[in-house]
C-alpha atoms as a PDB file:
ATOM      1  CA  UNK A   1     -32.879 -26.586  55.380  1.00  0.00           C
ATOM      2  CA  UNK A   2     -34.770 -27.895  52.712  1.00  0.00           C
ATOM      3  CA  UNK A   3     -33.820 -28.204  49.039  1.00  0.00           C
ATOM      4  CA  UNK A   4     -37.047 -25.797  48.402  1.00  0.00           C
ATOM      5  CA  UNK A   5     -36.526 -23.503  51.166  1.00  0.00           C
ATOM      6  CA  UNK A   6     -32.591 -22.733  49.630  1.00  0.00           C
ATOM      7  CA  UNK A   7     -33.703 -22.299  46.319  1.00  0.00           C
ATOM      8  CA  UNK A   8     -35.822 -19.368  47.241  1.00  0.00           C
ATOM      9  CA  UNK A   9     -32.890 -18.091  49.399  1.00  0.00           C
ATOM     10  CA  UNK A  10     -30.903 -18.696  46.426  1.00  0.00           C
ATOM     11  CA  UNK A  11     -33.103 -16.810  44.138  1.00  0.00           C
ATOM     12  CA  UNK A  12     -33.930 -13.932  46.199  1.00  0.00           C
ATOM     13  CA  UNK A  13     -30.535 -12.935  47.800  1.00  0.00           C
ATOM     14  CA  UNK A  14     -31.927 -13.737  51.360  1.00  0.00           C
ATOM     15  CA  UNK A  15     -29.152 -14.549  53.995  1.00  0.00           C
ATOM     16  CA  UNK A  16     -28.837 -18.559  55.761  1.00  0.00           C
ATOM     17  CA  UNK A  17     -27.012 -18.897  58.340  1.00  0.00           C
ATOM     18  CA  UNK A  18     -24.175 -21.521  59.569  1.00  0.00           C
ATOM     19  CA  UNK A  19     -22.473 -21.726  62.576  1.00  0.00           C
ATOM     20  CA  UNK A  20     -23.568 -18.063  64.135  1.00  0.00           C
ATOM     21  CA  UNK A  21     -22.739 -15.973  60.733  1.00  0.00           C
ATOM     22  CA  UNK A  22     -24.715 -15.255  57.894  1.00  0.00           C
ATOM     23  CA  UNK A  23     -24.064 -16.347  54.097  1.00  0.00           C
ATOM     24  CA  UNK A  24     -25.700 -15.927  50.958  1.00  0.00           C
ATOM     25  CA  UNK A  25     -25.947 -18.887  48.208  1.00  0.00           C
ATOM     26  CA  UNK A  26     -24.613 -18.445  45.149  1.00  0.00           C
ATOM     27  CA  UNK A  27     -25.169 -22.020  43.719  1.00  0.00           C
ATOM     28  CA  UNK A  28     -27.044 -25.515  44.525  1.00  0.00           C
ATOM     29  CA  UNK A  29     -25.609 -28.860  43.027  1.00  0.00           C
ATOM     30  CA  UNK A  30     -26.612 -31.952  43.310  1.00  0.00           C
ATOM     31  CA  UNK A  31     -24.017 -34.832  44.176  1.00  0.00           C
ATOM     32  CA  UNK A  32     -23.707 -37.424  41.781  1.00  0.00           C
ATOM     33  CA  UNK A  33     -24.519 -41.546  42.685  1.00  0.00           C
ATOM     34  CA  UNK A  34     -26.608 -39.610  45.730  1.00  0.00           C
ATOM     35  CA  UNK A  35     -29.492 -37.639  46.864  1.00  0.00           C
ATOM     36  CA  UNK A  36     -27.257 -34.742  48.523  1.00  0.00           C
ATOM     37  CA  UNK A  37     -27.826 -31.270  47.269  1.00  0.00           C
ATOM     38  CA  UNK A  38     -24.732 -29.011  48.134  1.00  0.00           C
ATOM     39  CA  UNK A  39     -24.531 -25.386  48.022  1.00  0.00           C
ATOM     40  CA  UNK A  40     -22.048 -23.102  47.264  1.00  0.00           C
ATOM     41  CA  UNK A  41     -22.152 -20.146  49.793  1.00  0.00           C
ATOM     42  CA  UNK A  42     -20.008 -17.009  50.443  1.00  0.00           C
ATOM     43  CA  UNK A  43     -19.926 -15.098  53.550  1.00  0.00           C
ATOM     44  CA  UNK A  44     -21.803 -11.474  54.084  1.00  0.00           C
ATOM     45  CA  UNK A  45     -19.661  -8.776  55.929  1.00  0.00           C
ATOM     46  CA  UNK A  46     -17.499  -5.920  55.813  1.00  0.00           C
ATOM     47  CA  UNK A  47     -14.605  -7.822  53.987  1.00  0.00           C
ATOM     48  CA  UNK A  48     -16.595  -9.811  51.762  1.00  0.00           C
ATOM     49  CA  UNK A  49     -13.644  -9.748  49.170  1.00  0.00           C
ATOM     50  CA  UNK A  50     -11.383 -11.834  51.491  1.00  0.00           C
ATOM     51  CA  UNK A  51     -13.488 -14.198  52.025  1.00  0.00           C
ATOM     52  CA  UNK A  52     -13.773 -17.756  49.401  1.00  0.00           C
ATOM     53  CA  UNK A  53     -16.958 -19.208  48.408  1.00  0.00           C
ATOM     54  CA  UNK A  54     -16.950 -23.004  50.342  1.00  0.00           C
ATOM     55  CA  UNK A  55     -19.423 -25.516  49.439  1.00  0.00           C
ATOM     56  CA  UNK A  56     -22.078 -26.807  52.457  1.00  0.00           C
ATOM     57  CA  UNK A  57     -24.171 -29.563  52.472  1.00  0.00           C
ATOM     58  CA  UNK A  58     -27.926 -27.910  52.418  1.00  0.00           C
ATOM     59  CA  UNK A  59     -28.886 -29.889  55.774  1.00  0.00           C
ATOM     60  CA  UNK A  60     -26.415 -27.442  57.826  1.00  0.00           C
ATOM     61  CA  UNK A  61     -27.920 -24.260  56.587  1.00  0.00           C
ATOM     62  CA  UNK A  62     -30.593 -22.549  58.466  1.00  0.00           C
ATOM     63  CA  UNK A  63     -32.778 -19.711  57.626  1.00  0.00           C
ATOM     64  CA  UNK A  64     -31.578 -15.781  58.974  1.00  0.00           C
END
């Protein structure tokens, strides 16, 4: 996914997906010494309390 692309996602609480389930993006970083942009996303579900934010790399992410 593109830097550009997340951002919106980001923004307007639209769902990404990795690996088969769906996430939303609570924050985008940038990694120092490099060009990497990684986000912070927490998975959308029933039990959404269990679940831990985790922190992707933005390439992995794809659009719902």
């Amino acid at each position: 996914m593109l830097t550009t692309q997340a951002r919106v996602a980001m923004h307007n609480r639209q769902p990404v997906k990795l690996v088969g389930d769906l996430y939303h993006i609570i924050d985008i970083k940038r990694v120092n010494g490099t060009g990497r942009m990684i986000a912070t996303i927490k998975k959308i579900g029933l039990a959404e309390g269990k679940y831990e934010p985790i922190d992707v790399d933005i390439e992995y992410l794809e659009r719902a």
